[in-house]
N, C-alpha and C. Protein backbone atom coordinates (compact mmCIF):
# COMPACT_ATOMS: atom_id res chain seq x y z
N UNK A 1 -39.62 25.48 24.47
CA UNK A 1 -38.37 25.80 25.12
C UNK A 1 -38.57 25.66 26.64
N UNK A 2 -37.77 24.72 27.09
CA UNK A 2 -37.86 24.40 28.93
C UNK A 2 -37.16 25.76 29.52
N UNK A 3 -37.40 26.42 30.63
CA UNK A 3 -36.81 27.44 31.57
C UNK A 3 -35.69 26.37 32.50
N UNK A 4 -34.83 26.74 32.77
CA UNK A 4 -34.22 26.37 34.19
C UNK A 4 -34.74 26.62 35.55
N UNK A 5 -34.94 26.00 36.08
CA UNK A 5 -35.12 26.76 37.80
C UNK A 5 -34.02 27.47 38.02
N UNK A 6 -34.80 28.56 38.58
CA UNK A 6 -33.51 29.69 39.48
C UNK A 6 -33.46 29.22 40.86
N UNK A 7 -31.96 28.96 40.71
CA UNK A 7 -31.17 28.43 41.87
C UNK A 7 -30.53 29.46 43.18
N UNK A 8 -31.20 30.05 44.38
CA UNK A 8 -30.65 30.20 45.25
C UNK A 8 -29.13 30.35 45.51
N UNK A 9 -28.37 31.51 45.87
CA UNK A 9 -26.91 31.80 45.49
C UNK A 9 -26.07 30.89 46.59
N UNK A 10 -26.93 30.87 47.70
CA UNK A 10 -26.60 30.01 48.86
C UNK A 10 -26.25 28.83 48.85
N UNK A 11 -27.54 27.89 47.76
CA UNK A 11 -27.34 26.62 46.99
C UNK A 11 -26.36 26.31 46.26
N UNK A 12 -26.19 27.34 45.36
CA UNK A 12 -25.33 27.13 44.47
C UNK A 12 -23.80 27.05 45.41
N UNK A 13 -23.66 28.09 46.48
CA UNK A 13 -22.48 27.97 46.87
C UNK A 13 -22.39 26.81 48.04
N UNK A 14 -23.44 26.30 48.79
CA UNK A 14 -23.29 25.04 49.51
C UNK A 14 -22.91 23.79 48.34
N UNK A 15 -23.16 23.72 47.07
CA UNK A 15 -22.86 22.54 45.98
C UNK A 15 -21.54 22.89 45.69
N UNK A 16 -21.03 24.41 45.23
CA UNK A 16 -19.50 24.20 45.28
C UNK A 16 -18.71 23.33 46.18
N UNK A 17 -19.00 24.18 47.52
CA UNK A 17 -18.13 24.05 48.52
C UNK A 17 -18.29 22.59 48.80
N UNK A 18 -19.10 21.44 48.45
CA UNK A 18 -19.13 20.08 48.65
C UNK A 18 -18.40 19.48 47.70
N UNK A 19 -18.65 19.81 46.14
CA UNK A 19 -17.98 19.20 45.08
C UNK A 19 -15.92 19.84 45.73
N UNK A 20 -15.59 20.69 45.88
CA UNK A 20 -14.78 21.50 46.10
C UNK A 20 -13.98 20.45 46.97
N UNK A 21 -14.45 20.45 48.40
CA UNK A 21 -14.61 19.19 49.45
C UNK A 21 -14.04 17.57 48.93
N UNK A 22 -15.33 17.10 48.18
CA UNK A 22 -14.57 15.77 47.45
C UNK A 22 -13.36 15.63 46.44
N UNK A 23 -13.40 16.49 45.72
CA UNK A 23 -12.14 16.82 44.96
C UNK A 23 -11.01 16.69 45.82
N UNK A 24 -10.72 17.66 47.55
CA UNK A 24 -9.47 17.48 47.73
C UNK A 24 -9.69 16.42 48.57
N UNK A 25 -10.39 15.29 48.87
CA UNK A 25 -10.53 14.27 49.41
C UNK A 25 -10.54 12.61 48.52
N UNK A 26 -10.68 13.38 47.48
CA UNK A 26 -10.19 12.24 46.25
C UNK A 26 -8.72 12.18 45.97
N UNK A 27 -8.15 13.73 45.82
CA UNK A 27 -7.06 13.77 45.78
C UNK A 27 -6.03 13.36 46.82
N UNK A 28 -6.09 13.61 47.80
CA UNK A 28 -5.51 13.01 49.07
C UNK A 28 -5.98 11.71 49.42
N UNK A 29 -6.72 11.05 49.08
CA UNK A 29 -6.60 9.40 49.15
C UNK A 29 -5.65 8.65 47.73
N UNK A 30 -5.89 9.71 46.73
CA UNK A 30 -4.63 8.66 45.61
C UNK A 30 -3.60 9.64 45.95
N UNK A 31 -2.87 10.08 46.54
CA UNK A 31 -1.89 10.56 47.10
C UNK A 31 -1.25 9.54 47.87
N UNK A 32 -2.52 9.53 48.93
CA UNK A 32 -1.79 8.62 50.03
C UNK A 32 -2.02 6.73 49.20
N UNK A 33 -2.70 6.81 48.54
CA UNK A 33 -2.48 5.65 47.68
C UNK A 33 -1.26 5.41 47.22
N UNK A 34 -0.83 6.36 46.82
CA UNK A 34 0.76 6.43 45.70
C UNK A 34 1.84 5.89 46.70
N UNK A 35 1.66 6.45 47.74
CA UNK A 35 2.71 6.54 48.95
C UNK A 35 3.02 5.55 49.28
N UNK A 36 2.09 5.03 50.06
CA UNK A 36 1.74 3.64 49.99
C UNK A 36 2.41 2.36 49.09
N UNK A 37 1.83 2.55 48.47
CA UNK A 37 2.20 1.54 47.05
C UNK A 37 3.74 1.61 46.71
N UNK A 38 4.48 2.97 47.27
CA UNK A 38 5.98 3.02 46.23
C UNK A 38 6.32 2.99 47.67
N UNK A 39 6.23 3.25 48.59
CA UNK A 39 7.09 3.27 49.82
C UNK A 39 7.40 1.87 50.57
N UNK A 40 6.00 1.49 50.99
CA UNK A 40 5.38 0.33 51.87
C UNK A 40 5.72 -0.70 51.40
N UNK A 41 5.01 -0.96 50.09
CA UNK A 41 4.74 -2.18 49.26
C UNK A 41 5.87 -2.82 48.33
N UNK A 42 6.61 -1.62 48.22
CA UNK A 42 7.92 -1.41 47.07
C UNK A 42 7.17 -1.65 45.97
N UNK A 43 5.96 -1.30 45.55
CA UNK A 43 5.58 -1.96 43.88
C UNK A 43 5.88 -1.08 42.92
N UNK A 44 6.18 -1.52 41.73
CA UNK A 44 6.47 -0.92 40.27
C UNK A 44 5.88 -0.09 39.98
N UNK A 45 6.45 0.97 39.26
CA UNK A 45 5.61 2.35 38.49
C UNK A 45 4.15 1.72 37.74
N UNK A 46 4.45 0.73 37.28
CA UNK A 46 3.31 0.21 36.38
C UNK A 46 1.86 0.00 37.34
N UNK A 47 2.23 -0.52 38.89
CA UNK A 47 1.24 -1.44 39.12
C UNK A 47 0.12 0.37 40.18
N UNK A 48 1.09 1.13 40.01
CA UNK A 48 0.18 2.45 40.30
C UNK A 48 0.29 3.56 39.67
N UNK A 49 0.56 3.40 38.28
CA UNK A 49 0.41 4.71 37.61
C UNK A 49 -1.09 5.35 37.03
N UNK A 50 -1.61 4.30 37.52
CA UNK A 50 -3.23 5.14 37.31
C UNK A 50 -3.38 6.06 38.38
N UNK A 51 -3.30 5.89 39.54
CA UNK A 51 -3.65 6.82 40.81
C UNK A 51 -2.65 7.90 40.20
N UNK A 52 -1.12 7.56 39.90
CA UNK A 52 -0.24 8.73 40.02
C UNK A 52 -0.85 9.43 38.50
N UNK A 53 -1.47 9.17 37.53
CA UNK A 53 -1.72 9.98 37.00
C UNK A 53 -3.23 11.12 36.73
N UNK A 54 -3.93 10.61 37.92
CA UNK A 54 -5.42 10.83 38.17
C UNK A 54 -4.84 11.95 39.31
């Protein structure tokens, strides 16, 4: 049976707060993707409904 390493509470909360970080920075680029695409571009629901549904 393998042990885990015990992880530092500090660690653990500097890896949230990064994953946490990219999440709303993923989210706000297919945001502004969407925007883009239906505003700017005039393109079809089809040609960005992956971003709008991610």
């Amino acid at each position: 049976m393998t042990e885990k390493p015990i992880q530092d509470e500090r660690i653990l909360q500097q890896r949230r707060f990064i994953q946490s970080r990219g999440y709303a920075y993923l989210v706000l680029i297919l945001a502004v993707s969407v925007l883009v695409q239906q505003f700017v571009l005039h393109a079809p629901f089809a040609q960005y409904a992956v971003e709008f549904s991610c």
